[in-house]
N, C-alpha and C. Protein backbone atom coordinates (compact mmCIF):
# COMPACT_ATOMS: atom_id res chain seq x y z
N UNK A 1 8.64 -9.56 9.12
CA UNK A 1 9.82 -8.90 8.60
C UNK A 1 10.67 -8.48 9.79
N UNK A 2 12.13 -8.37 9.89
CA UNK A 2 12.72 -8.29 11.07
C UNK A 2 13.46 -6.89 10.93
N UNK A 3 12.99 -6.63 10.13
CA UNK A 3 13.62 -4.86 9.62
C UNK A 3 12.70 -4.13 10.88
N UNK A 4 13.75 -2.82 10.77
CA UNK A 4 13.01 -1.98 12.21
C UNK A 4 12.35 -0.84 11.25
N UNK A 5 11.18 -0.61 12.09
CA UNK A 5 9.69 0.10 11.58
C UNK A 5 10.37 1.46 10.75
N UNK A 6 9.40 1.79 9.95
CA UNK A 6 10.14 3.55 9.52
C UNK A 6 9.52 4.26 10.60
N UNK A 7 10.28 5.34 10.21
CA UNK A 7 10.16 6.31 11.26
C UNK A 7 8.74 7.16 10.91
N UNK A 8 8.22 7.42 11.70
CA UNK A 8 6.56 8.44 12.15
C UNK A 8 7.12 9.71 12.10
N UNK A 9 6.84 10.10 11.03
CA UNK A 9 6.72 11.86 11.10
C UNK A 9 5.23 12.40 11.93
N UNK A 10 6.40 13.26 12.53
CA UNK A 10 4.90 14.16 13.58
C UNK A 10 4.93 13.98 14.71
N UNK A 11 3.97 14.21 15.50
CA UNK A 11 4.03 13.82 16.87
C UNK A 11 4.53 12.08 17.01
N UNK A 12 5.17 12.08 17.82
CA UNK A 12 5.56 10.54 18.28
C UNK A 12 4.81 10.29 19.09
N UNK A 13 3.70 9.04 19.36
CA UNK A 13 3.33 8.43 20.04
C UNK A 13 3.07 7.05 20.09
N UNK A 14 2.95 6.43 21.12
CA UNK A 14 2.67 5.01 21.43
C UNK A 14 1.48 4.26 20.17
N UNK A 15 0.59 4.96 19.68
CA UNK A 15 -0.49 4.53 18.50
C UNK A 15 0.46 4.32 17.08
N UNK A 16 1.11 6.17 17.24
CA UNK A 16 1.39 5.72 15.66
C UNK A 16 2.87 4.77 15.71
N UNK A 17 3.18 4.49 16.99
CA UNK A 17 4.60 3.81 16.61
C UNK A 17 3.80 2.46 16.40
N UNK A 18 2.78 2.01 16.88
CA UNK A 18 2.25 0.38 16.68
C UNK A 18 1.92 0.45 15.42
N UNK A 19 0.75 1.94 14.64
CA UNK A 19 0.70 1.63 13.11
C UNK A 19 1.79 1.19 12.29
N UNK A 20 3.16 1.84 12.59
CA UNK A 20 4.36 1.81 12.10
C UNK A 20 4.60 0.20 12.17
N UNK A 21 4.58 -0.05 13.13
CA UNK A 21 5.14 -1.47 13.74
C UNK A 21 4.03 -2.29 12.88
N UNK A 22 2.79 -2.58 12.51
CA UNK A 22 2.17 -3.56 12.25
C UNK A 22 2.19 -3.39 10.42
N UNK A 23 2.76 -2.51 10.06
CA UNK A 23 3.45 -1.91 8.36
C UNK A 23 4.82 -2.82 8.37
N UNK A 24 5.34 -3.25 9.49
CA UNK A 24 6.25 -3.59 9.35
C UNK A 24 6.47 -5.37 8.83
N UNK A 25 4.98 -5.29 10.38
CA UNK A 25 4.81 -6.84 9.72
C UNK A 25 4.59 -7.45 8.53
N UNK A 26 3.68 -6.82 7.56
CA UNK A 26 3.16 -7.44 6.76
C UNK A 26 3.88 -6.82 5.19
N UNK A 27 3.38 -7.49 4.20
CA UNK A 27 4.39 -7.97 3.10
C UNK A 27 3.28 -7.17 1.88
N UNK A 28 2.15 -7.38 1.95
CA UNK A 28 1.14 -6.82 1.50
C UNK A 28 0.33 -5.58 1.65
N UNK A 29 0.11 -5.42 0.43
CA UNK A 29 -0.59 -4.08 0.44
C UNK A 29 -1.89 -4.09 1.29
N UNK A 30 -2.44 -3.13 2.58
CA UNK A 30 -3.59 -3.08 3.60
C UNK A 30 -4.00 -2.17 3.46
N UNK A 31 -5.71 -1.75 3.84
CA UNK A 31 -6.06 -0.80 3.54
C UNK A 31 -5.91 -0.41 5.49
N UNK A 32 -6.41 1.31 5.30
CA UNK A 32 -6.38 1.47 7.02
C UNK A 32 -7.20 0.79 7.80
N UNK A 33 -8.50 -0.08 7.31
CA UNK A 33 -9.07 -0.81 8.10
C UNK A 33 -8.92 -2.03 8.66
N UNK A 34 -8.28 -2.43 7.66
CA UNK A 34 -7.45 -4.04 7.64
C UNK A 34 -6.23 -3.90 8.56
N UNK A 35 -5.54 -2.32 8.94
CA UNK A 35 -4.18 -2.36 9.55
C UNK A 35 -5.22 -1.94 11.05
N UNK A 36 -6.21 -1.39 10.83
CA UNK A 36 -6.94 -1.17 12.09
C UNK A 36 -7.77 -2.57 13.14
N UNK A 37 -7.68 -3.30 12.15
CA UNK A 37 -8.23 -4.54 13.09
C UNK A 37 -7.53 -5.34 13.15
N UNK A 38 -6.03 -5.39 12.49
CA UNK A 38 -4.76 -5.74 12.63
C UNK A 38 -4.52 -5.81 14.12
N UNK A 39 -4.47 -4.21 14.52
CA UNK A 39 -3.71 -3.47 15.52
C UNK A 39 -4.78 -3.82 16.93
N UNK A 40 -6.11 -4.48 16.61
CA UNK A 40 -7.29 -4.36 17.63
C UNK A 40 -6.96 -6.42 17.98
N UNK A 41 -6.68 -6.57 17.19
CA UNK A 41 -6.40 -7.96 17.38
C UNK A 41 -5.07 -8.18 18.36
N UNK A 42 -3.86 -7.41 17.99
CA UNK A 42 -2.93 -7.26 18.66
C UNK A 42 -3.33 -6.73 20.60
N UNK A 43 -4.52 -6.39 20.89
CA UNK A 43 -4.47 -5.25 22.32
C UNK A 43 -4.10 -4.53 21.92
N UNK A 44 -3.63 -3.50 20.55
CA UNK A 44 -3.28 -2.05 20.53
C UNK A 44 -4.61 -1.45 20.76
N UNK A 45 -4.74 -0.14 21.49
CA UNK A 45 -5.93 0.59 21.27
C UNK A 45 -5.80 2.08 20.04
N UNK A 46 -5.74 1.25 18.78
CA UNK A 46 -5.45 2.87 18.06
C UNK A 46 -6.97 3.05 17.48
N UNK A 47 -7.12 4.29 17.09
CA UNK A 47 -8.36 4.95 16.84
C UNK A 47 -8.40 4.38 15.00
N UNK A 48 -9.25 4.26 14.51
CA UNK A 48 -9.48 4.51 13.09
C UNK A 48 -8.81 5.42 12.56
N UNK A 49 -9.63 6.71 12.93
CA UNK A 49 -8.68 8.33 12.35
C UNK A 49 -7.09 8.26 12.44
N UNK A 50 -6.83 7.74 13.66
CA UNK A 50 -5.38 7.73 14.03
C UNK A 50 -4.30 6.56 13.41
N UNK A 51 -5.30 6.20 12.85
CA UNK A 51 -4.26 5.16 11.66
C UNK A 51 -4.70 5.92 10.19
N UNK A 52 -5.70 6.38 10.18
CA UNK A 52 -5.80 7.27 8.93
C UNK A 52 -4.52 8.26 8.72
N UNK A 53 -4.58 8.62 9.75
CA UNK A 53 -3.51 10.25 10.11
C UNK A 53 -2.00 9.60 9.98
N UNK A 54 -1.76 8.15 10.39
CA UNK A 54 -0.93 7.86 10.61
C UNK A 54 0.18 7.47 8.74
N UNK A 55 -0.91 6.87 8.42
CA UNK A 55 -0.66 6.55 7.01
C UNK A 55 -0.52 7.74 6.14
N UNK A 56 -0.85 8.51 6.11
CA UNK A 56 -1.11 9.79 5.43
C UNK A 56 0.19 10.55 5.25
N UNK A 57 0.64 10.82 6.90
CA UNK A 57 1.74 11.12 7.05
C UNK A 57 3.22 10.64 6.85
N UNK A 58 2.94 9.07 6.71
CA UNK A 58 4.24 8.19 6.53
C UNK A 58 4.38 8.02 4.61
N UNK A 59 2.66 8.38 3.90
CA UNK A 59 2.48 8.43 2.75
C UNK A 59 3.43 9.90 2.26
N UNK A 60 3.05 10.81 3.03
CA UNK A 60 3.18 12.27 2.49
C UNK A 60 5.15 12.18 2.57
N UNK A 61 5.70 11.50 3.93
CA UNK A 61 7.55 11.24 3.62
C UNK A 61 7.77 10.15 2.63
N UNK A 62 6.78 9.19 1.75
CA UNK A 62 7.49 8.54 1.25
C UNK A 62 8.31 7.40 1.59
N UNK A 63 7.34 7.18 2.79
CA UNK A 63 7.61 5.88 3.58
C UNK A 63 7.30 4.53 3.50
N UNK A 64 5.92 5.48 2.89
CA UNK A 64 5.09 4.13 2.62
C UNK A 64 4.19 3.88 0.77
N UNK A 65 4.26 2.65 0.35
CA UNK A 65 3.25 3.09 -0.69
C UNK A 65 2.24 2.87 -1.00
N UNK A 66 1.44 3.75 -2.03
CA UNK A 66 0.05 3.80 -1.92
C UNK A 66 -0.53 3.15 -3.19
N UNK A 67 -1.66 2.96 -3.24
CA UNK A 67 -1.95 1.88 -4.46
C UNK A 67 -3.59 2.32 -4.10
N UNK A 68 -4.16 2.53 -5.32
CA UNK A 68 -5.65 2.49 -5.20
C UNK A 68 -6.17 1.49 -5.84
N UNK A 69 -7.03 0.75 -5.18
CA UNK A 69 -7.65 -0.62 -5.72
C UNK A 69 -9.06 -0.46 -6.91
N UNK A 70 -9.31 -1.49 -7.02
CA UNK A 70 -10.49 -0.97 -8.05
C UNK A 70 -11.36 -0.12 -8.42
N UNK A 71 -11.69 -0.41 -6.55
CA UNK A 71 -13.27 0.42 -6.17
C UNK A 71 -12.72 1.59 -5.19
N UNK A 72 -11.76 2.03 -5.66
CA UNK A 72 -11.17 3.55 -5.27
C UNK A 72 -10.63 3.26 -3.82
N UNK A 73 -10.50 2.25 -2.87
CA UNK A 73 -10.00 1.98 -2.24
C UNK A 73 -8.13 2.22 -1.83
N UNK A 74 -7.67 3.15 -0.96
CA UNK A 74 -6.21 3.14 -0.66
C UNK A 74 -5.49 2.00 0.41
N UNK A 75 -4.76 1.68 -0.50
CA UNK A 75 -3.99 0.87 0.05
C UNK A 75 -2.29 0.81 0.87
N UNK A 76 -1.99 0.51 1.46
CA UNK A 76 -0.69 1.27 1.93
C UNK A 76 0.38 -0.30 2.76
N UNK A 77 1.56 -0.23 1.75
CA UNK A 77 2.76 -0.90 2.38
C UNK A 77 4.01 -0.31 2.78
N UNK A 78 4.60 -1.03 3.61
CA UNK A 78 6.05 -0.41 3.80
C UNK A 78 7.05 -0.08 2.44
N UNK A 79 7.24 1.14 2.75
CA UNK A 79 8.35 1.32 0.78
C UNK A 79 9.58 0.62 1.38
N UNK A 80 9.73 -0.59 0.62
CA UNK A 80 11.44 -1.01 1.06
C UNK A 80 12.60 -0.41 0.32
N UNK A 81 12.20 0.92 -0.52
CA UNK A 81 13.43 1.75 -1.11
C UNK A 81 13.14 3.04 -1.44
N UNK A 82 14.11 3.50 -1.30
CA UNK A 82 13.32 4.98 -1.24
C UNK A 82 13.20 5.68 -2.67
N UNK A 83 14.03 4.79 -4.15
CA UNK A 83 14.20 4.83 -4.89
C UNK A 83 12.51 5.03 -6.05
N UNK A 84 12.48 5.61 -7.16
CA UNK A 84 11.03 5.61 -7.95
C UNK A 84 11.33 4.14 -7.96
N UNK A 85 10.16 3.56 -8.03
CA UNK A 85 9.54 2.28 -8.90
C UNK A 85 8.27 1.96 -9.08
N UNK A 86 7.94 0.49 -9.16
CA UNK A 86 6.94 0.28 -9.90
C UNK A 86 6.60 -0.84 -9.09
N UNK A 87 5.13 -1.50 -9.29
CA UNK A 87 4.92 -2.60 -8.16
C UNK A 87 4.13 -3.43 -8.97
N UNK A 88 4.11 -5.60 -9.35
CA UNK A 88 3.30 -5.88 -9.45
C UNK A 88 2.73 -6.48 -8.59
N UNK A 89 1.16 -6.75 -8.86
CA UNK A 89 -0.11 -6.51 -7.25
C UNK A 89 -0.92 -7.67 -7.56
N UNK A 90 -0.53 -8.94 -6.91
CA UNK A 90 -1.02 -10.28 -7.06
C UNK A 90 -3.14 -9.74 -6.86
N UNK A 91 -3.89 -10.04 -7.60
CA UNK A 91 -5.13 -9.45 -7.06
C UNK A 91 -5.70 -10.53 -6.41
N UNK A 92 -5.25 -11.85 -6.25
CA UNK A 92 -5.50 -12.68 -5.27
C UNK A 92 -5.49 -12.93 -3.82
N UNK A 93 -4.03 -12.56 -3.60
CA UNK A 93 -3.49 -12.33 -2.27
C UNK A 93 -3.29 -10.92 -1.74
N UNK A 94 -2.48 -10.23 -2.52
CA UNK A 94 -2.27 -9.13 -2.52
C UNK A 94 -0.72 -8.73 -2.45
N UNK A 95 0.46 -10.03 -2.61
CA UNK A 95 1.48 -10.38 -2.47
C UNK A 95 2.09 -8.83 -3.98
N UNK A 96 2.53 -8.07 -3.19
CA UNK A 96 3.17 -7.16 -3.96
C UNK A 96 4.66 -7.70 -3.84
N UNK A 97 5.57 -7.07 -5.34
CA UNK A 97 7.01 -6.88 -5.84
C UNK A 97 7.43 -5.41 -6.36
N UNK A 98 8.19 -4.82 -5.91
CA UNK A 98 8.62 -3.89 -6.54
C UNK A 98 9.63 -4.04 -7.82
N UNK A 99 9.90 -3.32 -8.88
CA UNK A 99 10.21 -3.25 -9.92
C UNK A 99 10.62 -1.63 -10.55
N UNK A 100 11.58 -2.23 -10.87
CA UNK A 100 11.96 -0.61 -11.59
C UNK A 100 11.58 -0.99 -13.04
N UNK A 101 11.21 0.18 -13.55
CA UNK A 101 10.79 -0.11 -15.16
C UNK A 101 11.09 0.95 -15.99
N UNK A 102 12.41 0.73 -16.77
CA UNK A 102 13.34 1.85 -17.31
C UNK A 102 12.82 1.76 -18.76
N UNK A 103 11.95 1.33 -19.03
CA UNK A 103 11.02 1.20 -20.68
C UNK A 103 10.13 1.91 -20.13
N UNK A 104 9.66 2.06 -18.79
CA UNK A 104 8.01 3.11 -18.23
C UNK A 104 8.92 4.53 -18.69
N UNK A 105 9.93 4.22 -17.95
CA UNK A 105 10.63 5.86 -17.28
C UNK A 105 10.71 6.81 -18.51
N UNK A 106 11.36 5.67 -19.65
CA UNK A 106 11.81 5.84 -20.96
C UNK A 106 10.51 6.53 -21.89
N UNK A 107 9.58 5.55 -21.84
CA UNK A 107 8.17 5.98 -22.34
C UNK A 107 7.44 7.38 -22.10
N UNK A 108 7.88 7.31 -20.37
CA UNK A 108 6.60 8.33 -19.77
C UNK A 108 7.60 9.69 -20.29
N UNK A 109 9.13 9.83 -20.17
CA UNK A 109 9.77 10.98 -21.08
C UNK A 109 9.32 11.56 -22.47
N UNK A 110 9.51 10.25 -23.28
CA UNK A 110 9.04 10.49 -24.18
C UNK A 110 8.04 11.25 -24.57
N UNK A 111 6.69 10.88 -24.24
CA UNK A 111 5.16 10.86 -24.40
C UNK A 111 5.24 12.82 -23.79
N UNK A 112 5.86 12.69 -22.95
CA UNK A 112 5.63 14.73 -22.00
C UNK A 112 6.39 15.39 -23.16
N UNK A 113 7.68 15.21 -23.66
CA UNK A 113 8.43 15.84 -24.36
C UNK A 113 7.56 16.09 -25.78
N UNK A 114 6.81 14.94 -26.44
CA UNK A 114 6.25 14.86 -27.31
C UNK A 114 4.89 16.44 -27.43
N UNK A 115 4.44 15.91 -26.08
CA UNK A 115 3.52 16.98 -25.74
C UNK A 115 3.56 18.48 -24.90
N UNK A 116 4.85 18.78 -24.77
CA UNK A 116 5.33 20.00 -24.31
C UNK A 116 5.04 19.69 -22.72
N UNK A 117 5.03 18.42 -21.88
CA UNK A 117 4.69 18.88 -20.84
C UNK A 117 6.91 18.63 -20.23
N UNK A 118 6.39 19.44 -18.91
CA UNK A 118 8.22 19.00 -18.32
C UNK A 118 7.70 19.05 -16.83
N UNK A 119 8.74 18.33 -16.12
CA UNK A 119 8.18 18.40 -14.70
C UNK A 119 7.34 17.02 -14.63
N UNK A 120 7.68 16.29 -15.38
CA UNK A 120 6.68 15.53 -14.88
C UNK A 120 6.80 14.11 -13.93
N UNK A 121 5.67 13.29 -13.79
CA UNK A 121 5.52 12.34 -12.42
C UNK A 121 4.19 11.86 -12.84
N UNK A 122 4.99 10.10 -12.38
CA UNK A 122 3.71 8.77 -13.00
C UNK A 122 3.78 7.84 -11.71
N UNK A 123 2.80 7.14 -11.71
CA UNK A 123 2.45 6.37 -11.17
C UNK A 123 2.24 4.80 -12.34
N UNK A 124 2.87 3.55 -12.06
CA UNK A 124 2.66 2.39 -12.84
C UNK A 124 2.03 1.09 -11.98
N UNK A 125 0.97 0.67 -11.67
CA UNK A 125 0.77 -0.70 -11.06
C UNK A 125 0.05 -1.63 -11.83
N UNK A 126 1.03 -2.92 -12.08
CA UNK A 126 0.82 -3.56 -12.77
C UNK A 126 0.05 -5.13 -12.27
N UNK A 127 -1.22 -5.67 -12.19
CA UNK A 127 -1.74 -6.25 -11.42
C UNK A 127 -1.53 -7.52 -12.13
N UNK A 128 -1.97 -8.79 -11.35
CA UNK A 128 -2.26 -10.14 -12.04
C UNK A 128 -2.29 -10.92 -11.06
N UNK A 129 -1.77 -12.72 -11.46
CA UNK A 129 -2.11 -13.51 -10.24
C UNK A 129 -0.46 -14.01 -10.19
N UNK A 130 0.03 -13.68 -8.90
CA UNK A 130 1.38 -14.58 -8.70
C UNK A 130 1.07 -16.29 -9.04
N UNK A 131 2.32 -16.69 -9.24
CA UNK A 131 2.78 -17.66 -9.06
C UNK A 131 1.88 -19.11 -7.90
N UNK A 132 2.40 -18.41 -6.91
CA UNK A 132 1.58 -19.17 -6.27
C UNK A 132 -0.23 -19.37 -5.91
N UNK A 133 -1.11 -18.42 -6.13
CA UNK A 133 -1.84 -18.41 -6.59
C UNK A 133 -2.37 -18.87 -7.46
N UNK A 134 -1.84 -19.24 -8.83
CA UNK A 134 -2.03 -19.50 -10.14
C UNK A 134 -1.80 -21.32 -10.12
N UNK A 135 -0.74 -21.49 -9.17
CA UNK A 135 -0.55 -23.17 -8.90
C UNK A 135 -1.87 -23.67 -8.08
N UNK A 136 -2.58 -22.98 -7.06
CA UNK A 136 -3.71 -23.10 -5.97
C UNK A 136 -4.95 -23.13 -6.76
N UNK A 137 -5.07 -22.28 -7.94
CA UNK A 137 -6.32 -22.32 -8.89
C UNK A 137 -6.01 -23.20 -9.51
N UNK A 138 -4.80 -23.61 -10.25
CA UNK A 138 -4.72 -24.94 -11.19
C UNK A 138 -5.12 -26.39 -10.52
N UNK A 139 -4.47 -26.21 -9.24
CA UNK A 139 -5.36 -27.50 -7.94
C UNK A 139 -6.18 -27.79 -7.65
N UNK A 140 -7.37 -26.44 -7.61
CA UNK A 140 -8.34 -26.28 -7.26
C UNK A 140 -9.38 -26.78 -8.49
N UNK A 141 -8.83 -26.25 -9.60
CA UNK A 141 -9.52 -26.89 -10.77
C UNK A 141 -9.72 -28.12 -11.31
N UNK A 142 -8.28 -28.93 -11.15
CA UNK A 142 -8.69 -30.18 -11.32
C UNK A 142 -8.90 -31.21 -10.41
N UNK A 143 -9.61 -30.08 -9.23
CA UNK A 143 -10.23 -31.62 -8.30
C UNK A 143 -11.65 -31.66 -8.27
């Protein structure tokens, strides 16, 4: 991606600007271990914790988004808007899309009002197999 990194809340340093930087690269949702041997492959020397800390913090501005996988696993991509939405999550690749979903927004109103709640806040991830994926299994099948 040729977009420039988000910005690191907190101390600025040389680690978390590479976590930043290797969020930048990729298109897919990573967990911190996957961005940690990312960054070890690159010659970065960042710590585990320090990509933990790093994500956390870029999670907590809303920089980045978070997605928990099956087996309770967090996952974390660059947010390309700073806007609410919604994401679907290829479970093949991991090739995420963002999506606004004004039938969720519409719904999730509804459903609080119904039940006296106000103030409220959802989370929607909608999983399956992209496109291309789905052509690679159909290939794969009939050979």
């Amino acid at each position: 991606m040729g977009t420039a990194e988000p910005p690191v809340r907190g101390r600025s340093t040389r680690q978390r600007a590479a976590v930043a930087a290797a969020l930048a690269d990729v298109d897919e949702f990573r967990s911190a271990q996957e961005l940690h041997d990312m960054l070890k492959h690159r010659g970065d020397s960042v710590g585990l914790t320090t990509v933990y800390r790093t994500l956390q913090s870029l999670a907590d501005a809303g920089e980045v988004d978070v997605l928990r996988t099956n087996d309770g696993e967090a996952v974390y991509r660059r947010c390309s808007t700073g806007d609410h939405h919604h994401h679907l999550v290829c479970r093949s690749c991991g090739k995420a899309v963002e999506v606004e979903g004004p039938a969720v927004e519409r719904w999730a109103d509804t459903i609080a009002e119904e039940h006296g709640f106000v103030d409220i806040d959802h989370t929607v991830e909608v999983f399956g197999t992209c496109g291309d994926c789905a052509r690679s299994a159909g290939r794969a099948d009939r050979s």
